[in-house]
C-alpha atoms as a PDB file:
ATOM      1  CA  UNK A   1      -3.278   6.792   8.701  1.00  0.00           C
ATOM      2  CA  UNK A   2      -3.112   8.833   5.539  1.00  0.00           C
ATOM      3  CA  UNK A   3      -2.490   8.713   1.608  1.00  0.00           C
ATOM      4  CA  UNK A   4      -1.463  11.959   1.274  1.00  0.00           C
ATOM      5  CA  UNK A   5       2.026  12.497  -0.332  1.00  0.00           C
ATOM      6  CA  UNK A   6       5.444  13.365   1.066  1.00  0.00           C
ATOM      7  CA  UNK A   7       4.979  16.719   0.441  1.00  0.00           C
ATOM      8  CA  UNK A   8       1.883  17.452   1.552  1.00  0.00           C
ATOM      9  CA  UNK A   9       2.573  15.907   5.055  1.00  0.00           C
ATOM     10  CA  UNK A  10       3.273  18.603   7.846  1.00  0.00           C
ATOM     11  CA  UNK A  11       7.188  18.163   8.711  1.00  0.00           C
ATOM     12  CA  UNK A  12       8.242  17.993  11.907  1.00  0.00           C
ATOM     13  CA  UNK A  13       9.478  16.346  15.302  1.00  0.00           C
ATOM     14  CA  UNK A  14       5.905  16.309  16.790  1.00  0.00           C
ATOM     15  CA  UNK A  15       5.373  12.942  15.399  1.00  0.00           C
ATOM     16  CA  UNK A  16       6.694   9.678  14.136  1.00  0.00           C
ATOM     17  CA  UNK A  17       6.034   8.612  10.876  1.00  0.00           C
ATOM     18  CA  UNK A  18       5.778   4.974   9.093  1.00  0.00           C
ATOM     19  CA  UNK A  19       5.782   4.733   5.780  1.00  0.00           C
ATOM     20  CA  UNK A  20       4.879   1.129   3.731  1.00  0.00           C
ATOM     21  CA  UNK A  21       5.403   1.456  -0.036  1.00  0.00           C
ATOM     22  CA  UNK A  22       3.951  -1.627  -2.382  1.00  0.00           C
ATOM     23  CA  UNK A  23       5.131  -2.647  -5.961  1.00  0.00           C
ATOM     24  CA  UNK A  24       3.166  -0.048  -7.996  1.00  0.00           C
ATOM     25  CA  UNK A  25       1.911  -2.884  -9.922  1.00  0.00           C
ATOM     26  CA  UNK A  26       0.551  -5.360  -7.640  1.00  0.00           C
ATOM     27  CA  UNK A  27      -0.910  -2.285  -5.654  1.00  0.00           C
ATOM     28  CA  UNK A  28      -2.964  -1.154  -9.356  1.00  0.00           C
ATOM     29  CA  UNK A  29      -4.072  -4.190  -9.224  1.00  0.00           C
ATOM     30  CA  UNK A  30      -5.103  -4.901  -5.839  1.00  0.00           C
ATOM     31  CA  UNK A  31      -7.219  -1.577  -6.065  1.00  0.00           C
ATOM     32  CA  UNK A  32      -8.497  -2.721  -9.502  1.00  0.00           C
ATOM     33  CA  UNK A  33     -10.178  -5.017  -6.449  1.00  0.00           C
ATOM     34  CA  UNK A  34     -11.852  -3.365  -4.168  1.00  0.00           C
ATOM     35  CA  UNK A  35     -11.700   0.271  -5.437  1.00  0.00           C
ATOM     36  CA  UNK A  36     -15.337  -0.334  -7.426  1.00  0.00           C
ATOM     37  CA  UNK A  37     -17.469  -1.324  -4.802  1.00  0.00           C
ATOM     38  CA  UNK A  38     -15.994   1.421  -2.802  1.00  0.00           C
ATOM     39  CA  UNK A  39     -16.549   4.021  -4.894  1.00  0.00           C
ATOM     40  CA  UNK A  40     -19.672   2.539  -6.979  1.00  0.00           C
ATOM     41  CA  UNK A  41     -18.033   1.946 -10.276  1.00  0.00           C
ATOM     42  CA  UNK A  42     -20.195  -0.174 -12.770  1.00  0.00           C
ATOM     43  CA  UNK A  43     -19.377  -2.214 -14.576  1.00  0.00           C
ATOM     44  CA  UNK A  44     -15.872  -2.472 -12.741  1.00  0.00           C
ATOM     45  CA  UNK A  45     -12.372  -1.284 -14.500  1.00  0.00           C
ATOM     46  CA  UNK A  46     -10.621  -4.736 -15.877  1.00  0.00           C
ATOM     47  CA  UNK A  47      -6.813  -4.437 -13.711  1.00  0.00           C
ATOM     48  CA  UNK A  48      -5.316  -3.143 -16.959  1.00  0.00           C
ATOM     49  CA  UNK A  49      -8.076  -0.319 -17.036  1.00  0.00           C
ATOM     50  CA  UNK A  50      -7.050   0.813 -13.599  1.00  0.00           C
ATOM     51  CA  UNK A  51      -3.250   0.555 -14.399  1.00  0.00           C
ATOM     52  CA  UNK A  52      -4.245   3.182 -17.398  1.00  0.00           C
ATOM     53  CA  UNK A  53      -6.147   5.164 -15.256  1.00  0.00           C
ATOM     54  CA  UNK A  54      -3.687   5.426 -12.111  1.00  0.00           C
ATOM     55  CA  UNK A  55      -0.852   5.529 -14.627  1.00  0.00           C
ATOM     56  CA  UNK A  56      -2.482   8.440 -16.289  1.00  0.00           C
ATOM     57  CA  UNK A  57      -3.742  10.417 -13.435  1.00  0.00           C
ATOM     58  CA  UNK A  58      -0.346  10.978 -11.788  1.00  0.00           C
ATOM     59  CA  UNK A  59      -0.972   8.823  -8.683  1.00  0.00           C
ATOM     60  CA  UNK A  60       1.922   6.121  -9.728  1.00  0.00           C
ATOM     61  CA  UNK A  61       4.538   8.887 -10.213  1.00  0.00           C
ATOM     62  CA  UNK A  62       3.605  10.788  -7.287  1.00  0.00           C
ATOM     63  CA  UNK A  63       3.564   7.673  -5.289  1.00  0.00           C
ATOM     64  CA  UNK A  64       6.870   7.205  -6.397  1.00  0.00           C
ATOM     65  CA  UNK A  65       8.088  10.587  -5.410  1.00  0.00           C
ATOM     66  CA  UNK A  66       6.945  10.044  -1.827  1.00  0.00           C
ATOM     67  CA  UNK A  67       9.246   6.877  -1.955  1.00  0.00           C
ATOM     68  CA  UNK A  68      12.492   8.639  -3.034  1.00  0.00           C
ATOM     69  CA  UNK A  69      11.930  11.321  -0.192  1.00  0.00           C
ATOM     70  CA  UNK A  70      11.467   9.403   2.385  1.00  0.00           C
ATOM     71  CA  UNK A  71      14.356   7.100   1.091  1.00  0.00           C
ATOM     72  CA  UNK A  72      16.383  10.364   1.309  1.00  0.00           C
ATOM     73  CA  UNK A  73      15.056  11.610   4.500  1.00  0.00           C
ATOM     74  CA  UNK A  74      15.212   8.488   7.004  1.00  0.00           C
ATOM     75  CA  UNK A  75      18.750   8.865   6.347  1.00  0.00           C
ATOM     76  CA  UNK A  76      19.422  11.715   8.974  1.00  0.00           C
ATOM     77  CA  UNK A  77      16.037  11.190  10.830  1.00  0.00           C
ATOM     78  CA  UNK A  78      15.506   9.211  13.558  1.00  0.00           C
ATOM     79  CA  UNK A  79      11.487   9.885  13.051  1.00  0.00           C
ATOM     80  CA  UNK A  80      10.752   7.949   9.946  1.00  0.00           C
ATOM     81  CA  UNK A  81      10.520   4.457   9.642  1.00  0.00           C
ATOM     82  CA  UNK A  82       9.741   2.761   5.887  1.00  0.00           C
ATOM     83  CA  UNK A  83       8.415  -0.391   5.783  1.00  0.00           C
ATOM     84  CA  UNK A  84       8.063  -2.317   2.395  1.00  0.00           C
ATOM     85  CA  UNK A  85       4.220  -4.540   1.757  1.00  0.00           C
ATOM     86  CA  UNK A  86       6.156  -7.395   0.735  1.00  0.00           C
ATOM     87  CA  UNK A  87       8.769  -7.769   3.729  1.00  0.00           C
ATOM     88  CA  UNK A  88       6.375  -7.650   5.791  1.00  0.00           C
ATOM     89  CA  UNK A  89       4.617 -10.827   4.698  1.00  0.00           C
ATOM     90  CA  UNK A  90       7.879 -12.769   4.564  1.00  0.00           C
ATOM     91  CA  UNK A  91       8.433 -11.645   8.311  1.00  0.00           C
ATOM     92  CA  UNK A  92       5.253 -10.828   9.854  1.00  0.00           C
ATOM     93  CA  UNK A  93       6.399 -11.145  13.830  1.00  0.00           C
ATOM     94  CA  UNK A  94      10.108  -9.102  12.651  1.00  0.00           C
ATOM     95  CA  UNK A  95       7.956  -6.269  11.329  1.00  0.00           C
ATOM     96  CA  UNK A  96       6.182  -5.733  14.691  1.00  0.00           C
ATOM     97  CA  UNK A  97       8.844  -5.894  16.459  1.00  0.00           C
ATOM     98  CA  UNK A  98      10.560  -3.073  14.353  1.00  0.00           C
ATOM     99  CA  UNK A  99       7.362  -1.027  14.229  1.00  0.00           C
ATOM    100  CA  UNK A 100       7.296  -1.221  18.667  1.00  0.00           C
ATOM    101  CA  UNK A 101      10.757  -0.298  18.941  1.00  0.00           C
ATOM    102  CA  UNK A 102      10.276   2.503  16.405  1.00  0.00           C
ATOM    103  CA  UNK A 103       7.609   3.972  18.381  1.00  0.00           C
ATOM    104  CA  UNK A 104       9.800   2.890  22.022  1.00  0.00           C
ATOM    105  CA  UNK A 105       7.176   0.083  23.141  1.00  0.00           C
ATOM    106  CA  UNK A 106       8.222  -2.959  24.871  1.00  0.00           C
ATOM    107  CA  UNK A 107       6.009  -6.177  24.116  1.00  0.00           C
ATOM    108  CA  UNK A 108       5.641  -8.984  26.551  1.00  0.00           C
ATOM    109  CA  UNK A 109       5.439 -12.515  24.568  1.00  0.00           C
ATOM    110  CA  UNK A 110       2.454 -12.645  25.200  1.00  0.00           C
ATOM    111  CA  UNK A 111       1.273  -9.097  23.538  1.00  0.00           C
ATOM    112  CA  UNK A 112       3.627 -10.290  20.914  1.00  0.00           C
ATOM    113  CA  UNK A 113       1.755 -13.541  20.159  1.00  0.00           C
ATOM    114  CA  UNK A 114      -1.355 -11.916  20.291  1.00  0.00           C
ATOM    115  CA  UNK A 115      -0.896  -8.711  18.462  1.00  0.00           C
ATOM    116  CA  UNK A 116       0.578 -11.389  15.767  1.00  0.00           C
ATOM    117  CA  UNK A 117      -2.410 -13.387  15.370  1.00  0.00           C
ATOM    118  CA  UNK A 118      -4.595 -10.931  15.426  1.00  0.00           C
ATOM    119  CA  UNK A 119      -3.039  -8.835  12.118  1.00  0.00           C
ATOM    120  CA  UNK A 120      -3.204 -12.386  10.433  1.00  0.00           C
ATOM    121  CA  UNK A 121      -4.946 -12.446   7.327  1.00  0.00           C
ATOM    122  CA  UNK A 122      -6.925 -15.214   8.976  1.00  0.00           C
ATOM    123  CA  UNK A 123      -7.862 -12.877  11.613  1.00  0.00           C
ATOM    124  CA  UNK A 124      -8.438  -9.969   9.625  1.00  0.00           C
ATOM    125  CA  UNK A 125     -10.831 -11.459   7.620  1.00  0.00           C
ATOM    126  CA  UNK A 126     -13.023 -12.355  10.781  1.00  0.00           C
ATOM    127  CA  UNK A 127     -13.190  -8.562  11.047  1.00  0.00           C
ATOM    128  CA  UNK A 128     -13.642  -8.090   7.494  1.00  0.00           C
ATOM    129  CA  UNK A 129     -16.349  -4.664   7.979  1.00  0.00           C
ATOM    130  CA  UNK A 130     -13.115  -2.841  10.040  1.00  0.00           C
ATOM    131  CA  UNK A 131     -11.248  -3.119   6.443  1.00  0.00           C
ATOM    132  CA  UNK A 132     -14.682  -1.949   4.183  1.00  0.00           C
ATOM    133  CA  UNK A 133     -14.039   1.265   4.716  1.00  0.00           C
ATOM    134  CA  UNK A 134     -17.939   1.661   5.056  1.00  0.00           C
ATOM    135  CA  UNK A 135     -17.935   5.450   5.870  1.00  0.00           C
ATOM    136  CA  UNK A 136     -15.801   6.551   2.671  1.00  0.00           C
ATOM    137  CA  UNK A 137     -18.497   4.318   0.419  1.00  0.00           C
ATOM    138  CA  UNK A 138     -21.581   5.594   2.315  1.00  0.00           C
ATOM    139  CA  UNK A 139     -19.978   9.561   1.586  1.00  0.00           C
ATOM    140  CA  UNK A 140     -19.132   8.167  -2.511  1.00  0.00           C
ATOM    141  CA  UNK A 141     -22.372   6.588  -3.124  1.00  0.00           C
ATOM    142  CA  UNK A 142     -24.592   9.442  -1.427  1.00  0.00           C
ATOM    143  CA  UNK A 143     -22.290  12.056  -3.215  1.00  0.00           C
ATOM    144  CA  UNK A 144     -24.031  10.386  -6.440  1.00  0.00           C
ATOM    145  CA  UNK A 145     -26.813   9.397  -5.332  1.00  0.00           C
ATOM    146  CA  UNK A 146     -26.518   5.679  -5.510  1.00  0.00           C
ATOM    147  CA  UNK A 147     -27.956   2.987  -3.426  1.00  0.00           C
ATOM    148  CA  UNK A 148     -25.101   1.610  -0.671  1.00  0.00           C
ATOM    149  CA  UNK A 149     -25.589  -2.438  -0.179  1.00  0.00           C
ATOM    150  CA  UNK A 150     -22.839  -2.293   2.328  1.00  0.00           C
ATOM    151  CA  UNK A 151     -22.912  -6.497   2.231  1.00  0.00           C
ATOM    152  CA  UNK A 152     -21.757  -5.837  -1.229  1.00  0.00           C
ATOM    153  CA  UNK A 153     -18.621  -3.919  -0.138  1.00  0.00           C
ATOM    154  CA  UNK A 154     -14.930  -6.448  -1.392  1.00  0.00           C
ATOM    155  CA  UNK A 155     -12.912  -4.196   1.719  1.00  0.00           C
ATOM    156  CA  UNK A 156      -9.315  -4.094   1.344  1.00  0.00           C
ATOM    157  CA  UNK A 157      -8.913  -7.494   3.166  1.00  0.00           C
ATOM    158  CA  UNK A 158     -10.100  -9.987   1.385  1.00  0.00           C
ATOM    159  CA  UNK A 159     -10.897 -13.959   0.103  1.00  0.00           C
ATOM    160  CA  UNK A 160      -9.224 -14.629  -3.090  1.00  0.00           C
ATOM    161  CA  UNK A 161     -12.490 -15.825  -4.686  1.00  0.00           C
ATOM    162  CA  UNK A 162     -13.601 -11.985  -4.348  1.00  0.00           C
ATOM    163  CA  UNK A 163     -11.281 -11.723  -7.774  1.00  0.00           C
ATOM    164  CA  UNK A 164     -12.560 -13.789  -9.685  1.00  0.00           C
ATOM    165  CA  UNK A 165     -15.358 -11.053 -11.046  1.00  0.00           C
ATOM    166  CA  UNK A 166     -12.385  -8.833 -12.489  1.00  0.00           C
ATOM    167  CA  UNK A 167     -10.628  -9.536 -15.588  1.00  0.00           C
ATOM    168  CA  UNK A 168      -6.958 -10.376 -14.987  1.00  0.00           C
ATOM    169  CA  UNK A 169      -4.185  -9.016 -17.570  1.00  0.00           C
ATOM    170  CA  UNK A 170      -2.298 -11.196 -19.517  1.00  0.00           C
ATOM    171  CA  UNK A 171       0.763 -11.916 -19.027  1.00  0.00           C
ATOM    172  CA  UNK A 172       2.109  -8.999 -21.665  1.00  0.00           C
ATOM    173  CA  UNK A 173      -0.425  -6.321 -20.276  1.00  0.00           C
ATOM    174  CA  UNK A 174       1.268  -6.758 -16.853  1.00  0.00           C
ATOM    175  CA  UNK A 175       4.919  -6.606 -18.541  1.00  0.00           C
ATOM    176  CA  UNK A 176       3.522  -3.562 -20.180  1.00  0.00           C
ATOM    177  CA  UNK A 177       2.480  -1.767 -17.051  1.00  0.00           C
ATOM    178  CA  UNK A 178       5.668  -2.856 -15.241  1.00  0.00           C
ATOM    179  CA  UNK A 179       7.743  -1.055 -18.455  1.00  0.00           C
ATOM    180  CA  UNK A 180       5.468   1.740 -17.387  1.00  0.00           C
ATOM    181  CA  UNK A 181       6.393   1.831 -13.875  1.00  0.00           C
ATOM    182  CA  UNK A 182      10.053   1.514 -14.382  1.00  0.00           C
ATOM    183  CA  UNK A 183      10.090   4.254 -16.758  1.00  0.00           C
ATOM    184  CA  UNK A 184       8.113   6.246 -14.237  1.00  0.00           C
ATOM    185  CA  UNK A 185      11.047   5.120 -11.674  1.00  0.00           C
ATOM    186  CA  UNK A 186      13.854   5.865 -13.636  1.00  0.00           C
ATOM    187  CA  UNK A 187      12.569   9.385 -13.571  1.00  0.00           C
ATOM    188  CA  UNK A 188      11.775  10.173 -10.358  1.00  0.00           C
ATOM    189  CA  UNK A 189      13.236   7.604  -8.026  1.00  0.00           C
ATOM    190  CA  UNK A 190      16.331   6.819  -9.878  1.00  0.00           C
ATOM    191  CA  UNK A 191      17.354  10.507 -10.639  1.00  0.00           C
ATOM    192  CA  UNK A 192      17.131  11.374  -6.811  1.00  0.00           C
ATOM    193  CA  UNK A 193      18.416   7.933  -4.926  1.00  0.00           C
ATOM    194  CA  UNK A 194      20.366   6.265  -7.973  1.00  0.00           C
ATOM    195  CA  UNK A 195      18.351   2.605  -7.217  1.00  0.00           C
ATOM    196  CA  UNK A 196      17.831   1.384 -10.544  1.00  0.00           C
ATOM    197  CA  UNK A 197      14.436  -0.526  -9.406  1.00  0.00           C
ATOM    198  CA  UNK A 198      11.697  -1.404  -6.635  1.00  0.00           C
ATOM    199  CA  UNK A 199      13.798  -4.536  -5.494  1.00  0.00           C
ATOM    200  CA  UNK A 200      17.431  -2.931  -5.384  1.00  0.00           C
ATOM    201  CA  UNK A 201      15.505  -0.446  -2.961  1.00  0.00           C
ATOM    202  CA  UNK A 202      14.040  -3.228  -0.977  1.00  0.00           C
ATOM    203  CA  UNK A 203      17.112  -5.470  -0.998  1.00  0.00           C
ATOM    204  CA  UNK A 204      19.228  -1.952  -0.250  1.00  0.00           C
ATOM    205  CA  UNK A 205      17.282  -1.246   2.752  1.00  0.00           C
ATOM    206  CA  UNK A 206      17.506  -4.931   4.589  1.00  0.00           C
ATOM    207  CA  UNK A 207      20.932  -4.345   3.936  1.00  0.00           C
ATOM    208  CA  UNK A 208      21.286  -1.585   5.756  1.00  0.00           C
ATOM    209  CA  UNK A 209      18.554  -2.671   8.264  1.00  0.00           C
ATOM    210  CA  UNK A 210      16.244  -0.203   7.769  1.00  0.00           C
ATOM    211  CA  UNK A 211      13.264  -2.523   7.396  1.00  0.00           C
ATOM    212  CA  UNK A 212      13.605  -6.252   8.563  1.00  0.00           C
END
């Protein structure tokens, strides 16, 4: 697993890779979640502080520039599969079943049923320290010298109620940062695939059958 960007990934035929891209906004917004407790930000950015902030540091736009190259590259490489956050929740048991015969494995039913339930959010949560990322918060807080309650740690998987200590946007503040992202798109994705938005992509790539 890794965040790093298209082009700082080591190219080759030595490895298969799967890529999963989110909505730039609903991913700003999910880290607006758990990205303070990780890192031992207080008081916590409100969701549109962390759209500023990941709109301003580059990480949107390069984000996006991962997406059009891999768009570009699965095309004449067997090697790459990209997987999009949201298809995957409407067809949870299609996705592993494209992600085992990407990497040539062949699931019993029974592996299938259970490797189902257990990447349930249900399930997930029962796990919920494997998603805290504990060892990246212990390394942030002792880089600044700040006590670690790792109890207090929201993890990546997580109960809804765990949101309801961050402001949400309003309904223009999230139209606002979606005007953002699309600019940001038009720019980068657009120039180099011609996909005028997030959901042509998506829709673009069940068409083709890339993801299910």
């Amino acid at each position: 697993k890794s965040h790093l960007t298209w082009d700082k990934r080591p190219q080759g035929s030595s490895y298969k890779q799967i890529w999963v891209f989110r909505n730039c906004v609903d991913m700003m917004v999910s880290t607006s979640h758990f990205l303070p407790s990780l890192w031992g930000i207080d008081p916590p950015l409100h969701e549109n502080e962390m759209c500023s902030f990941l709109l301003g540091a580059g990480d949107v736009e390069s984000a996006l520039q991962s997406l059009a190259s891999v768009w570009e590259a699965r095309k004449n490489r067997k090697d790459i599969l990209l997987l999009f956050y949201e298809n995957i929740g409407r067809d949870h048991s299609g996705t592993i079943k494209s992600i085992a015969n990407f990497m040539n494995i062949k699931l019993s039913e029974p592996e299938m049923d259970r490797i189902t339930e257990q990447t349930t959010k249900i399930e997930m949560l029962k796990n919920h320290n494997a998603f805290a990322c504990g060892i990246q918060a212990k390394n942030a807080y002792k880089a600044r010298g700040l006590f670690l309650d790792e109890t207090q740690l929201i993890g990546k998987v997580r109960k809804e109620e765990s949101w309801s200590s961050t402001c949400k946007m309003t309904h223009q503040e999230r139209l606002d940062v979606a005007a953002a992202v699309q600019r940001s798109w038009n720019h980068t994705v657009r120039r180099l695939t011609g996909m005028k938005d997030y959901e042509s992509m998506q829709l673009a790539s069940m068409q083709q059958s890339i993801v299910i």
